[in-house]
Protein backbone atom coordinates (compact mmCIF):
# COMPACT_ATOMS: atom_id res chain seq x y z
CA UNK A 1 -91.37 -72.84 164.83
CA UNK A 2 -87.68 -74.13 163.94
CA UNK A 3 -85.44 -74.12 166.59
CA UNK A 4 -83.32 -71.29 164.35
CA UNK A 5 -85.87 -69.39 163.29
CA UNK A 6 -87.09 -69.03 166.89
CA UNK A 7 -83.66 -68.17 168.37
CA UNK A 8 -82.97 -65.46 165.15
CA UNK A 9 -86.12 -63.69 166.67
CA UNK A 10 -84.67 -63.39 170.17
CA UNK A 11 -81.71 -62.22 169.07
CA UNK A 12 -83.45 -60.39 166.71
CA UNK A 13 -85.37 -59.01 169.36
CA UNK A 14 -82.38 -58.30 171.72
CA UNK A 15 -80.88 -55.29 170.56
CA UNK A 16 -80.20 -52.59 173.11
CA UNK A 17 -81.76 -55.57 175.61
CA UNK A 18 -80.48 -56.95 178.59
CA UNK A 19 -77.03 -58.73 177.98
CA UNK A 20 -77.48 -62.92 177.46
CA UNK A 21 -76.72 -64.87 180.11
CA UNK A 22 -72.84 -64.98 180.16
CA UNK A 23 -70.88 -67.98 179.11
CA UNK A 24 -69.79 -70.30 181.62
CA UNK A 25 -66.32 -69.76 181.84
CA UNK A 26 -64.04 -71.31 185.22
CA UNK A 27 -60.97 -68.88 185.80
CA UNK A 28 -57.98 -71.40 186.08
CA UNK A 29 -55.14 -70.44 187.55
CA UNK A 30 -51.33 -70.23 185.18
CA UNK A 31 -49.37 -72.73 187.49
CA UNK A 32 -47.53 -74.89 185.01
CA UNK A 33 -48.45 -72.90 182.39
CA UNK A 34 -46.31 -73.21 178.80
CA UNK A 35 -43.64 -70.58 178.30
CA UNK A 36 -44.66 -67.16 176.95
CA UNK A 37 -43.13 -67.69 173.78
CA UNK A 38 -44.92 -71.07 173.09
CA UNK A 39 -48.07 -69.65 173.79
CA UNK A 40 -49.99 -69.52 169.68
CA UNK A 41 -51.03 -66.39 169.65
CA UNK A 42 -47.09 -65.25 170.58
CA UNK A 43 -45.78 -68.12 167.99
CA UNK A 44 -47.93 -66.49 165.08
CA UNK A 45 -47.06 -62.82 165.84
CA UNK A 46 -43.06 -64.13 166.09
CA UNK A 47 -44.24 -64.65 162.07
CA UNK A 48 -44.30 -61.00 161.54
CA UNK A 49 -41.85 -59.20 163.97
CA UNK A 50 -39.01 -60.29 166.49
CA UNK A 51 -40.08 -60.34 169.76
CA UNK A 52 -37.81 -59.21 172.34
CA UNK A 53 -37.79 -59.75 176.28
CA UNK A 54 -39.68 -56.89 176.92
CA UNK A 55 -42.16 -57.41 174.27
CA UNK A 56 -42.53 -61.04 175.75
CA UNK A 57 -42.91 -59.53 179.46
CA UNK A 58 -45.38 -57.44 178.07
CA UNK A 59 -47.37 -60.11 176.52
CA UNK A 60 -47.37 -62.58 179.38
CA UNK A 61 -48.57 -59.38 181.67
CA UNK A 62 -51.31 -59.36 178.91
CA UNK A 63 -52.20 -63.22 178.94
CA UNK A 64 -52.29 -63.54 182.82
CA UNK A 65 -56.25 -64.46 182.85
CA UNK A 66 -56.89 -67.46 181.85
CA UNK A 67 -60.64 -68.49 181.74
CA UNK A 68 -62.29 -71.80 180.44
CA UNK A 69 -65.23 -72.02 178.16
CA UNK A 70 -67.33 -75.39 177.51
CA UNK A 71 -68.29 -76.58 174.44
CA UNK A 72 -71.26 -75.17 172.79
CA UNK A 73 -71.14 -72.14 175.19
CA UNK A 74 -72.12 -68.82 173.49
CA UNK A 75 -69.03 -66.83 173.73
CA UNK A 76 -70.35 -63.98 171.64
CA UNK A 77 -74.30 -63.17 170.34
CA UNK A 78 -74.78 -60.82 167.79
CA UNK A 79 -76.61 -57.78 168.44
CA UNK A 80 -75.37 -57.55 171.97
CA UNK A 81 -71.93 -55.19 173.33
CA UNK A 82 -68.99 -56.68 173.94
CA UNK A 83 -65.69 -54.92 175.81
CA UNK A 84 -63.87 -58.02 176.35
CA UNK A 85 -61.39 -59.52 173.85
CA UNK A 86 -60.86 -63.79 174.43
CA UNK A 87 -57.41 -64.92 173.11
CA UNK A 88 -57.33 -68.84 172.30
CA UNK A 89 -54.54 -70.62 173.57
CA UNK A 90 -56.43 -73.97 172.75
CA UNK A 91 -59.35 -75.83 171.60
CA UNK A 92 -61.67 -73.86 168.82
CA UNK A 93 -65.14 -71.99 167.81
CA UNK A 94 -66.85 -70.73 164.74
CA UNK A 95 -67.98 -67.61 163.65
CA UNK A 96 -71.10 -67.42 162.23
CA UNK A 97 -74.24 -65.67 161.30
CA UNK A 98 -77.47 -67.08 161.50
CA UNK A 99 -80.44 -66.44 159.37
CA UNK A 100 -84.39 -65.68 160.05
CA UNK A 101 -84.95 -69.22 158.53
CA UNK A 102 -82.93 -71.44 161.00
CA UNK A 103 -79.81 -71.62 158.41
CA UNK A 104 -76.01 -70.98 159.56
CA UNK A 105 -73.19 -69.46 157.74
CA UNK A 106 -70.25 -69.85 159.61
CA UNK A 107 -67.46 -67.15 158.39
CA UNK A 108 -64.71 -68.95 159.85
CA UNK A 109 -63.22 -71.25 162.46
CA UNK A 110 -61.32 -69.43 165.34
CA UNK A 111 -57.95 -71.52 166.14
CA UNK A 112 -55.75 -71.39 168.96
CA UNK A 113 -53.61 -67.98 168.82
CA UNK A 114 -56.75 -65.98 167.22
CA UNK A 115 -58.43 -63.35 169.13
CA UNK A 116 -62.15 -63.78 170.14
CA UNK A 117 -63.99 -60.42 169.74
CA UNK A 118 -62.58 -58.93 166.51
CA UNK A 119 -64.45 -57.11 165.46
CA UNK A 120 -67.03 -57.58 167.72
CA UNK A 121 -65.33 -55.02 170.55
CA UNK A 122 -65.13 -52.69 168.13
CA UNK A 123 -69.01 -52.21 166.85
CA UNK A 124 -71.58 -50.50 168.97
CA UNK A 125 -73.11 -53.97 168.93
CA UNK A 126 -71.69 -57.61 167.83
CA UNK A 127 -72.46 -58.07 164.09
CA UNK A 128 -71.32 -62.30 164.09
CA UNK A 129 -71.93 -64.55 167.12
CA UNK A 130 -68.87 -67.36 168.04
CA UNK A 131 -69.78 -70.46 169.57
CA UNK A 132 -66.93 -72.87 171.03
CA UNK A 133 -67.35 -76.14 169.16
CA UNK A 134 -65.13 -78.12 171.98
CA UNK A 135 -63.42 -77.19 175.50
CA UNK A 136 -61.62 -74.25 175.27
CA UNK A 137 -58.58 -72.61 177.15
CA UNK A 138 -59.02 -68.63 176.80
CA UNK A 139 -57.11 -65.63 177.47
CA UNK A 140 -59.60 -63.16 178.83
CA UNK A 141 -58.16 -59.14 178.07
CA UNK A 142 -60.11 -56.11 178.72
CA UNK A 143 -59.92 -54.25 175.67
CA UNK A 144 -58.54 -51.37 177.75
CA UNK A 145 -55.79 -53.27 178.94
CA UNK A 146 -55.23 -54.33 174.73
CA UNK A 147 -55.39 -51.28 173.62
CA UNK A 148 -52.03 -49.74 175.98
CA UNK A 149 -50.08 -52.75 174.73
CA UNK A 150 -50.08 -51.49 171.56
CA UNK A 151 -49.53 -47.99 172.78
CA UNK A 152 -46.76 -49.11 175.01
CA UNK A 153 -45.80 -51.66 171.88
CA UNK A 154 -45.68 -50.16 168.72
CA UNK A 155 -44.10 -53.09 166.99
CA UNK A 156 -46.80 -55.17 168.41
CA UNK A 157 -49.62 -53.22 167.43
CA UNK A 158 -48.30 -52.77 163.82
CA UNK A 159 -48.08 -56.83 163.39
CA UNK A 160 -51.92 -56.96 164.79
CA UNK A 161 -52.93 -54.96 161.53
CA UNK A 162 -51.52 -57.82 159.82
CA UNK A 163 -54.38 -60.19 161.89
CA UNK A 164 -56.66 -57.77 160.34
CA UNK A 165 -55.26 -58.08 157.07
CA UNK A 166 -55.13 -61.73 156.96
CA UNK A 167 -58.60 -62.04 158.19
CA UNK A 168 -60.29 -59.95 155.41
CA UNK A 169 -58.18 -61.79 153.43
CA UNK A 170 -59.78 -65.11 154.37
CA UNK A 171 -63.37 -63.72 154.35
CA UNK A 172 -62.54 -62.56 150.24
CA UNK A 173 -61.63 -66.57 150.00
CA UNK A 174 -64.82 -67.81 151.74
CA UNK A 175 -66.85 -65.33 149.59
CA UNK A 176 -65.17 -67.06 146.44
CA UNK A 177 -65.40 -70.36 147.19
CA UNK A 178 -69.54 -70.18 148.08
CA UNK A 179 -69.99 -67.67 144.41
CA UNK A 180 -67.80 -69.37 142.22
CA UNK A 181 -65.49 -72.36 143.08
CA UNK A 182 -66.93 -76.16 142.39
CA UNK A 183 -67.82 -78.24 145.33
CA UNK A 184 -64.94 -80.06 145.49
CA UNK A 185 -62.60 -77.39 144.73
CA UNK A 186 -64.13 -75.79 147.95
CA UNK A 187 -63.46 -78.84 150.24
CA UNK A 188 -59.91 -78.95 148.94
CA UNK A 189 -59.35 -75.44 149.34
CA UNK A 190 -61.11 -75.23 152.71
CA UNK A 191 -58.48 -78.27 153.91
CA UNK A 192 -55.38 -76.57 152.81
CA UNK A 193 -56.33 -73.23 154.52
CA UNK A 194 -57.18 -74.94 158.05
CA UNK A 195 -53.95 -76.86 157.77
CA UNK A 196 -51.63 -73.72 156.48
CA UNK A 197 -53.51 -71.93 159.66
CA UNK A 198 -53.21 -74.69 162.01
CA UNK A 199 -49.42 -74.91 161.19
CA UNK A 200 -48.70 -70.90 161.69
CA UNK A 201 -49.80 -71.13 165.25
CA UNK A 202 -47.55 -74.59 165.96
CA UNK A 203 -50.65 -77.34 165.87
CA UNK A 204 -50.52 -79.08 163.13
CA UNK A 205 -47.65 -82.22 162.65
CA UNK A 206 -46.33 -81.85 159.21
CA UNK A 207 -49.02 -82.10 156.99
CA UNK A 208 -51.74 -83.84 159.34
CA UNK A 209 -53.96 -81.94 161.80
CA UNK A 210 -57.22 -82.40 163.57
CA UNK A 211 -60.37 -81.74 161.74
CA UNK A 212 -62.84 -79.45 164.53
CA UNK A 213 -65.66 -79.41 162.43
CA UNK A 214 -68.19 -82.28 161.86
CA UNK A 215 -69.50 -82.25 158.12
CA UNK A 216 -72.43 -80.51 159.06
CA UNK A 217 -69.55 -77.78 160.02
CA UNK A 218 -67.65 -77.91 157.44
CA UNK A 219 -71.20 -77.74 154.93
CA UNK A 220 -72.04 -74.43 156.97
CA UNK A 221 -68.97 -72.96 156.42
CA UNK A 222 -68.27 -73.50 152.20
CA UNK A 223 -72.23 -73.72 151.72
CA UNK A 224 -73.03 -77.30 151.09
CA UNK A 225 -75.20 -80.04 152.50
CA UNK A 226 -73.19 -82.59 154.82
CA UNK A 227 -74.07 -85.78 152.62
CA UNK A 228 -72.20 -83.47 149.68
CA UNK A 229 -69.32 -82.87 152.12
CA UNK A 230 -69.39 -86.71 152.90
CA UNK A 231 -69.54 -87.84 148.81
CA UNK A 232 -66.42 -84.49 148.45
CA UNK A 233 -64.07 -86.15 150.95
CA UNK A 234 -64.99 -89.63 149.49
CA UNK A 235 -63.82 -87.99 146.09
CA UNK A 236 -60.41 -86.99 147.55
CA UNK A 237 -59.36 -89.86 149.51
CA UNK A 238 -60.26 -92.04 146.71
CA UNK A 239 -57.87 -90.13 144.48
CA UNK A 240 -55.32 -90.48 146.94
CA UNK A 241 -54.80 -86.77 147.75
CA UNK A 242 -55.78 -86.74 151.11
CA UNK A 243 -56.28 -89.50 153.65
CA UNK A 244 -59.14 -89.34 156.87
CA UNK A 245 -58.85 -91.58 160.29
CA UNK A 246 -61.15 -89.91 162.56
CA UNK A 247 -61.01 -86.35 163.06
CA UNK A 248 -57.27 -86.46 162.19
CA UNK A 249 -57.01 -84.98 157.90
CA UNK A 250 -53.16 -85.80 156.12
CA UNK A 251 -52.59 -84.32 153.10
CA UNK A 252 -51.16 -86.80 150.66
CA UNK A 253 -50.48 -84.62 147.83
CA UNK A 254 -49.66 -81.33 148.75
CA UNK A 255 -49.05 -80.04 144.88
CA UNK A 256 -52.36 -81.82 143.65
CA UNK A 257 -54.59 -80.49 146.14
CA UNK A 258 -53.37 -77.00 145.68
CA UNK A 259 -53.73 -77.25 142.01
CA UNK A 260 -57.37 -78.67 142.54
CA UNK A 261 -58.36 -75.99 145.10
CA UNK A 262 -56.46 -72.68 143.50
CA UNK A 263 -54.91 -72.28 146.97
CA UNK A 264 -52.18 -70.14 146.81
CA UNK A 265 -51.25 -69.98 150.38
CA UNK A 266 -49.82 -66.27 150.18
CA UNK A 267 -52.57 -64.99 152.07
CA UNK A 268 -51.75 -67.14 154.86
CA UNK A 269 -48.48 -66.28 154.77
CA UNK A 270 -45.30 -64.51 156.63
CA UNK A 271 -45.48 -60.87 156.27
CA UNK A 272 -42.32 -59.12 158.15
CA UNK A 273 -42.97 -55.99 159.68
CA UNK A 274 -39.93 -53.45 159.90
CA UNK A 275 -38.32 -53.63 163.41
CA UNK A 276 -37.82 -49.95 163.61
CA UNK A 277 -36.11 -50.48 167.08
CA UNK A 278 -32.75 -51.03 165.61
């Protein structure tokens, strides 16, 4: 049986089941840890709302746990229950859903300063699994413990609906590029959106950043083979709009690349919340 198709039928088979073996995580203590408001996760709410000292106090209270996960560790299997939210402060994963006949769909990457088990905490049972695709450094938070900040923080909860927002926004763009975009007008607007979202949470330099995904990956996640992803980034570097050493992806021509991709990076974008403190 395919190695897939075999693991869909566990999982298949797990529902109301024992829990999976946990992921490895080592708890790591926050000596020499970066400043609160450095952290991504504060960086890309700061997009939204102005964060004052108590909201930052709050937050750091929040992010005291700080767990590592290894690569390829299962950090969430659909069909099991999760009360546990993860929040990335660096390295990435992939959510993704996989099929009865061995294929994967991942519905998108998870970068540092998104939160690990939306919406999973929030089902009876996980509908997606995430796998970390490198080393990660997590934030582990009881969803109790998340769910009195934004009691306690009402600004803070109100920019989180804008996480929500922006997500279903990204899963509308992943839905268009598999039903309707061209090949490479998927690869070009799957580059622009990691590198707008790699840039809101401070780790991207100007208009370079690391690519996580091999081209397997980034097949799985705009629905194409890897030796098409191969011949689509061959197509782009050799009309000079993007340029690939390594993992490391600069964008050479920002307007070209937009126009080629329909990316229209509003959905990405700032969206103020009213500080009603004031």
């Amino acid at each position: 049986m395919h190695g897939g198709a075999q693991r869909w039928l566990q999982l298949a088979a797990g529902n109301g089941a024992a829990r999976p073996e946990r992921t490895e995580m080592t708890a790591s203590r926050k000596a020499a840890a970066k400043p609160i408001k450095d952290h991504p996760f504060v960086i890309k709410l700061s997009r939204s709302i102005q964060l004052d000292d108590a909201d930052l106090t709050a937050l750091d209270a929040l992010l005291s746990r700080n767990v590592i996960a290894k690569k390829a560790k299962d950090l969430i299997v659909e069909g099991y229950e999760y009360r546990v939210l993860h929040v990335v402060e660096s390295g990435f994963a992939i959510r993704y859903k996989l099929l009865h006949n061995g294929k994967r769909q991942i519905v998108n990457v998870i970068l540092p300063g998104d939160i690990i088990g939306f919406p999973a905490c929030f089902y009876e049972y996980a509908v997606f699994s995430v796998t970390a695709i490198g080393n990660m450094s997590l934030h582990q938070v009881p969803l109790e413990a998340f769910a009195d900040l934004c009691l306690s923080r009402a600004s803070i909860a109100t920019a989180l609906v804008w996480f929500a927002a922006r997500e279903a926004a990204i899963y509308a763009e992943h839905i268009i590029d598999t039903g309707r975009r061209e090949p490479l007008e998927r690869v070009a607007h799957f580059l622009l959106e990691m590198l707008a979202r790699l840039q809101a949470a401070g780790c991207a330099s100007g208009n370079s950043f690391e690519m996580p995904l091999s081209q397997e990956g980034i097949g799985d996640a705009v629905g194409l083979s890897a030796p098409h992803i191969s011949r689509m980034l061959g197509e782009l570097k050799n009309e000079g709009l993007i340029a690939v050493n390594g993992h490391k992806v600069t964008v050479l021509d920002m307007a070209a690349l937009q126009i080629l991709g329909e990316f229209r990076p509003a959905y990405l974008g700032r969206t103020p919340v009213p500080d009603r403190r004031r």
